[in-house]
N, C-alpha and C. Protein backbone atom coordinates (compact mmCIF):
# COMPACT_ATOMS: atom_id res chain seq x y z
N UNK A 1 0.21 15.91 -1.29
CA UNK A 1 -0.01 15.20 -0.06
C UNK A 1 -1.23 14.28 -0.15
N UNK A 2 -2.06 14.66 -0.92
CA UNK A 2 -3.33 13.63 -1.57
C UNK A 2 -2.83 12.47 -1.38
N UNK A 3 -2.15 12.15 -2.31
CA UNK A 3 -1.21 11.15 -2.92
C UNK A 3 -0.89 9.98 -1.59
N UNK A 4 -0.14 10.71 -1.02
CA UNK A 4 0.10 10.02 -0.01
C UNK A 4 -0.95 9.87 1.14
N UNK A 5 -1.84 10.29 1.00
CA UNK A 5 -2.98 9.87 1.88
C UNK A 5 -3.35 8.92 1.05
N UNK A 6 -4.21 9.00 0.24
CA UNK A 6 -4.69 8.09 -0.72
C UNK A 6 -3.73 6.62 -0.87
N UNK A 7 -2.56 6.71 -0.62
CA UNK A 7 -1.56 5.16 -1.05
C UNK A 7 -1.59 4.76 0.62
N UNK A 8 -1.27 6.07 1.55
CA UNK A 8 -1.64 5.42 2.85
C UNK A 8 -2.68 4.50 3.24
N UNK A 9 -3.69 4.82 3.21
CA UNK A 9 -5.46 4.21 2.97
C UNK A 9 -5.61 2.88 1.92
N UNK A 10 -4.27 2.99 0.86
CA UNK A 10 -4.98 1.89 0.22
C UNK A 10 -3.70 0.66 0.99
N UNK A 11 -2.80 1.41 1.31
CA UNK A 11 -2.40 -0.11 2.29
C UNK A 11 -2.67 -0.62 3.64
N UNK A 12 -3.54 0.16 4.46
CA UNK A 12 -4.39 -0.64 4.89
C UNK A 12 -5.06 -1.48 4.29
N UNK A 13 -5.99 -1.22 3.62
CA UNK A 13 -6.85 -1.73 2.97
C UNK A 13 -6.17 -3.18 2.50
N UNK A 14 -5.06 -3.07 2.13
CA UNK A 14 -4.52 -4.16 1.52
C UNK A 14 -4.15 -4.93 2.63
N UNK A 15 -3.71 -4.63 3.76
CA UNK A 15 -3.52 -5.61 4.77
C UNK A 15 -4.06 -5.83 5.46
N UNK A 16 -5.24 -4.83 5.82
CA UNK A 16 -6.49 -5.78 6.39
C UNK A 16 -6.86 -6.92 5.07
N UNK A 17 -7.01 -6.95 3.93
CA UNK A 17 -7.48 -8.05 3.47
C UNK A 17 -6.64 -9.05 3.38
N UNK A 18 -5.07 -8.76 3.86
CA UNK A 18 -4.11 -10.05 3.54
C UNK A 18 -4.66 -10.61 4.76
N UNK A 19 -4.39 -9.93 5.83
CA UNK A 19 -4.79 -10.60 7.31
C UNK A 19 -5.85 -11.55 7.33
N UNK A 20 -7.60 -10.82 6.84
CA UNK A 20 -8.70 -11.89 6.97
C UNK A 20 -7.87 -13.15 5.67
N UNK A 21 -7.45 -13.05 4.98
CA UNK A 21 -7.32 -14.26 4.12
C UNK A 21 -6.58 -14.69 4.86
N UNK A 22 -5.13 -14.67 5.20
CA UNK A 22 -4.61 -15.75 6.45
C UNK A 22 -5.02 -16.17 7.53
N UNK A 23 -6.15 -15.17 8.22
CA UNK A 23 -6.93 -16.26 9.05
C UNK A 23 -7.65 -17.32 8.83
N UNK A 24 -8.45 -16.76 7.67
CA UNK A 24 -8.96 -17.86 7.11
C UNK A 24 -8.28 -18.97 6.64
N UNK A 25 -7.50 -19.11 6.52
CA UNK A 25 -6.06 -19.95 6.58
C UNK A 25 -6.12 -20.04 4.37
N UNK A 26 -6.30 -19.23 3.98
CA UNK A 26 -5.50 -18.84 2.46
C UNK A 26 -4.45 -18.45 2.47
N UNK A 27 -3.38 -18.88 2.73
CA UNK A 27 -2.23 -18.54 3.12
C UNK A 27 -1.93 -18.00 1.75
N UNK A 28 -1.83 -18.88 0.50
CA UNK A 28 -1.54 -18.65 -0.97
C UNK A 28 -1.70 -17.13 -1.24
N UNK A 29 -3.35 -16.94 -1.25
CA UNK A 29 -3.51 -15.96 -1.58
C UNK A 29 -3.38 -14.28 -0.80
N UNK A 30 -3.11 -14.67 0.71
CA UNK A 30 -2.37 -14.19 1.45
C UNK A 30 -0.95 -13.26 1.14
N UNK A 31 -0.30 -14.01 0.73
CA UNK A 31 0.86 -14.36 0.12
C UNK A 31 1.14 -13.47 -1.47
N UNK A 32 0.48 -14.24 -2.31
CA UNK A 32 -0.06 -13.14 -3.43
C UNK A 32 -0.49 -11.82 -3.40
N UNK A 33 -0.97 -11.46 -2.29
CA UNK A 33 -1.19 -10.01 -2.32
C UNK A 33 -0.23 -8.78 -1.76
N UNK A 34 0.80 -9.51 -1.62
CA UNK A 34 2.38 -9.03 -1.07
C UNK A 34 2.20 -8.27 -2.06
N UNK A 35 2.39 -8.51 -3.40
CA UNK A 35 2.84 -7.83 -4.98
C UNK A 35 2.12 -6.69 -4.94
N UNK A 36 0.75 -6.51 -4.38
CA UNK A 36 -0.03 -5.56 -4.40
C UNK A 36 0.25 -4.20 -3.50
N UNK A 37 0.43 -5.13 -2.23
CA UNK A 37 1.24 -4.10 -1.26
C UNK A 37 2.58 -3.25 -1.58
N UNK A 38 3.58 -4.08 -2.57
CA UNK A 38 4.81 -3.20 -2.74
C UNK A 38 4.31 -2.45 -3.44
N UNK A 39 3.61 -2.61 -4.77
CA UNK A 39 3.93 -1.56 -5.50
C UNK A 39 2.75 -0.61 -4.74
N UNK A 40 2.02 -0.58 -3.86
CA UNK A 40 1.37 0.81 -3.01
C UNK A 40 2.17 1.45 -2.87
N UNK A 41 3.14 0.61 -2.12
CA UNK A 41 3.80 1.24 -1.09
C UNK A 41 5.11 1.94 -1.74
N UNK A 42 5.51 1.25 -2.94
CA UNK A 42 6.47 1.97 -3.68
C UNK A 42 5.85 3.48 -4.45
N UNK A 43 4.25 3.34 -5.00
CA UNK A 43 3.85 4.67 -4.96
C UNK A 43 3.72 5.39 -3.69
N UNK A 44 3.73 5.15 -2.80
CA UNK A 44 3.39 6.30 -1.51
C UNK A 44 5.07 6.57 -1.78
N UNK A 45 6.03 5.93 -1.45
CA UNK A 45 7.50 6.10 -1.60
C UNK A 45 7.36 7.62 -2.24
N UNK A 46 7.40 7.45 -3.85
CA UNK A 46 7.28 8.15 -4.62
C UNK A 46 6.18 9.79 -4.56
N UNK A 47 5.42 9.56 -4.13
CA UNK A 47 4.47 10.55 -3.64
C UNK A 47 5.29 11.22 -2.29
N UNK A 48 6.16 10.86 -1.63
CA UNK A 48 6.48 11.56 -0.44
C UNK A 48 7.42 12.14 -0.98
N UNK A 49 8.18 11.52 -2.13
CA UNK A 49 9.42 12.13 -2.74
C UNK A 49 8.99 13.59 -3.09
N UNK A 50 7.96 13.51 -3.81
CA UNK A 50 7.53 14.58 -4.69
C UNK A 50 7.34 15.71 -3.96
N UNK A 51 6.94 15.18 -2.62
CA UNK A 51 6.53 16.21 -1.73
C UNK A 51 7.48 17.24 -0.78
N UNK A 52 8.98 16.81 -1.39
CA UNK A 52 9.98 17.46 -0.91
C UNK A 52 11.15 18.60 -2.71
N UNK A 53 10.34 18.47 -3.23
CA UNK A 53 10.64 18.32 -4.28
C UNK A 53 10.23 19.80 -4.76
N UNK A 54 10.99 21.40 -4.74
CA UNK A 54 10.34 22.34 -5.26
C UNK A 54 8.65 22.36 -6.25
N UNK A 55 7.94 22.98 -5.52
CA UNK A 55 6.41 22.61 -6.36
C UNK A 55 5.67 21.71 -5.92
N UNK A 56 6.35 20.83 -4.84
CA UNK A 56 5.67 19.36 -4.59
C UNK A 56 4.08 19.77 -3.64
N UNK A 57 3.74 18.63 -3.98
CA UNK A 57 2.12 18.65 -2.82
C UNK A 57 2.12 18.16 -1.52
């Protein structure tokens, strides 16, 4: 369950910083940090899996 706290927390993190960059009108790099967000979010995916998973955390 770490796991998924820890990937929870880091996508905030990631979209509060997409947000201030699109205000700031960096849309680009805005934009670019999509890539960052999936694969969080595809590890939290994965971390919740585990957690149903005989043995899981």
């Amino acid at each position: 369950m770490q796991r998924v706290e820890q990937a929870h927390n880091k996508i905030h993190i990631i979209a509060h910083d997409m947000q201030n960059k699109y205000e700031k009108g960096d849309i680009e790099a805005a934009h670019a940090a999509l890539a960052d967000l999936e694969l969080v979010f595809d590890d939290m995916n994965i971390a919740v899996g585990l957690c149903y998973q005989p043995g899981g955390h």
